[in-house]
C-alpha atoms as a PDB file:
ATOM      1  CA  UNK A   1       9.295 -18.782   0.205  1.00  0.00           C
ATOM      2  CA  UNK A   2       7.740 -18.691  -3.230  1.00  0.00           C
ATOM      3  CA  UNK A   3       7.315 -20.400  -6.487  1.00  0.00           C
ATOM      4  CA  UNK A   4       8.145 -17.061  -8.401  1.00  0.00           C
ATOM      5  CA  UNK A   5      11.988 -16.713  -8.661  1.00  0.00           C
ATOM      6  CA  UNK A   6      11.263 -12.962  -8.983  1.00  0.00           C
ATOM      7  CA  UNK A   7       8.962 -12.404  -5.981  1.00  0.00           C
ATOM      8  CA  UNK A   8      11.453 -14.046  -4.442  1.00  0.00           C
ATOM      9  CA  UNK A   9      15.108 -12.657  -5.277  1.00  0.00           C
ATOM     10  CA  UNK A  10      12.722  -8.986  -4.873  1.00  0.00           C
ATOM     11  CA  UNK A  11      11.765  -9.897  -1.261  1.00  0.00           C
ATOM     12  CA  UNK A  12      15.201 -10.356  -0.447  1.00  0.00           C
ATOM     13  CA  UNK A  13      16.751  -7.214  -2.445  1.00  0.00           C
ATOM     14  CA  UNK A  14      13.945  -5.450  -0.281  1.00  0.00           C
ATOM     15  CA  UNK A  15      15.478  -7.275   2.960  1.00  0.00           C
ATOM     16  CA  UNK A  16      18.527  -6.005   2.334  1.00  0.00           C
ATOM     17  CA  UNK A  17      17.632  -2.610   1.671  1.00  0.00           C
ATOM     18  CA  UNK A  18      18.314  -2.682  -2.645  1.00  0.00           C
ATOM     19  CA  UNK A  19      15.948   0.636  -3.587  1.00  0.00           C
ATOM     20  CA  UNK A  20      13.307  -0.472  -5.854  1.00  0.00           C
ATOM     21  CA  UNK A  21      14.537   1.447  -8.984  1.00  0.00           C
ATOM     22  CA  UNK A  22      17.796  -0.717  -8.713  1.00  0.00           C
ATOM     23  CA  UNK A  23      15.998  -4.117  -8.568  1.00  0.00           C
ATOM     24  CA  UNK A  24      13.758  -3.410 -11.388  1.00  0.00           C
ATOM     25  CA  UNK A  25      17.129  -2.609 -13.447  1.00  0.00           C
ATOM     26  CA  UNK A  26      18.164  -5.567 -12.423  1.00  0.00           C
ATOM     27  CA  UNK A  27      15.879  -7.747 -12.769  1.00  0.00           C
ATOM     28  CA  UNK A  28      15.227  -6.219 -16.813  1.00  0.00           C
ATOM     29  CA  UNK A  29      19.362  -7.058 -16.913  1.00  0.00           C
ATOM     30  CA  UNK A  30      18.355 -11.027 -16.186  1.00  0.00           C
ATOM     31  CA  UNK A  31      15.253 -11.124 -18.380  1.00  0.00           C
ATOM     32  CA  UNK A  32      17.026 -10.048 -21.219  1.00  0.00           C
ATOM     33  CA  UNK A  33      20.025 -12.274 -20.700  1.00  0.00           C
ATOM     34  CA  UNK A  34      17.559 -14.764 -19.775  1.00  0.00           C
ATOM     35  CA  UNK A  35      15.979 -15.329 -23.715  1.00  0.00           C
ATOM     36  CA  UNK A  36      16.486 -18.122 -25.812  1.00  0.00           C
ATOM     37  CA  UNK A  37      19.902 -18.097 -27.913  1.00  0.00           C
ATOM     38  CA  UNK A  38      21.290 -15.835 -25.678  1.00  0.00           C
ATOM     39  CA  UNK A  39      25.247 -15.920 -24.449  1.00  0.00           C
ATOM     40  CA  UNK A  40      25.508 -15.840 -20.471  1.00  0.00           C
ATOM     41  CA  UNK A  41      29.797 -16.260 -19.902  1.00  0.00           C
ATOM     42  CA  UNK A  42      30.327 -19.710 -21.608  1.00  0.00           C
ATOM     43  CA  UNK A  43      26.441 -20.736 -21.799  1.00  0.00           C
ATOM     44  CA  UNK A  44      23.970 -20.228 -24.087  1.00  0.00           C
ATOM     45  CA  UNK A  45      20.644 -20.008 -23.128  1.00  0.00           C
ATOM     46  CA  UNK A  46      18.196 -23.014 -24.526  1.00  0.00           C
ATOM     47  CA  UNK A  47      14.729 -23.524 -24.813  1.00  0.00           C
ATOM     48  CA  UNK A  48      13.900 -25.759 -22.515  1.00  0.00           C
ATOM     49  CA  UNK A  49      16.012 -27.052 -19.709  1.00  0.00           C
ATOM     50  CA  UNK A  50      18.344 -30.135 -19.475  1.00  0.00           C
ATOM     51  CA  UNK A  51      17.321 -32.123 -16.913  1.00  0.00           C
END
């Protein structure tokens, strides 16, 4: 396992046999959901994290 949530989630697309094309479409999907301000379902994205 790995500190980077992206190395991560990719070794395990890669695992399950995800082609690469798909992950990197993917992953650009959560990146750009992933910004500050943004709507995800009820949430909204903040700066920094609640703890």
């Amino acid at each position: 396992m790995t500190d980077d949530p992206e190395t991560e989630l990719r070794r395990l697309w890669t695992q399950q046999g995800v082609p690469t094309e798909q992950q990197n479409r993917m992953i650009e999907q959560i990146k750009a959901k992933a910004q500050t301000g943004q709507h995800v379902g009820p949430f909204v994205i903040k700066a920094t994290p609640s703890g």
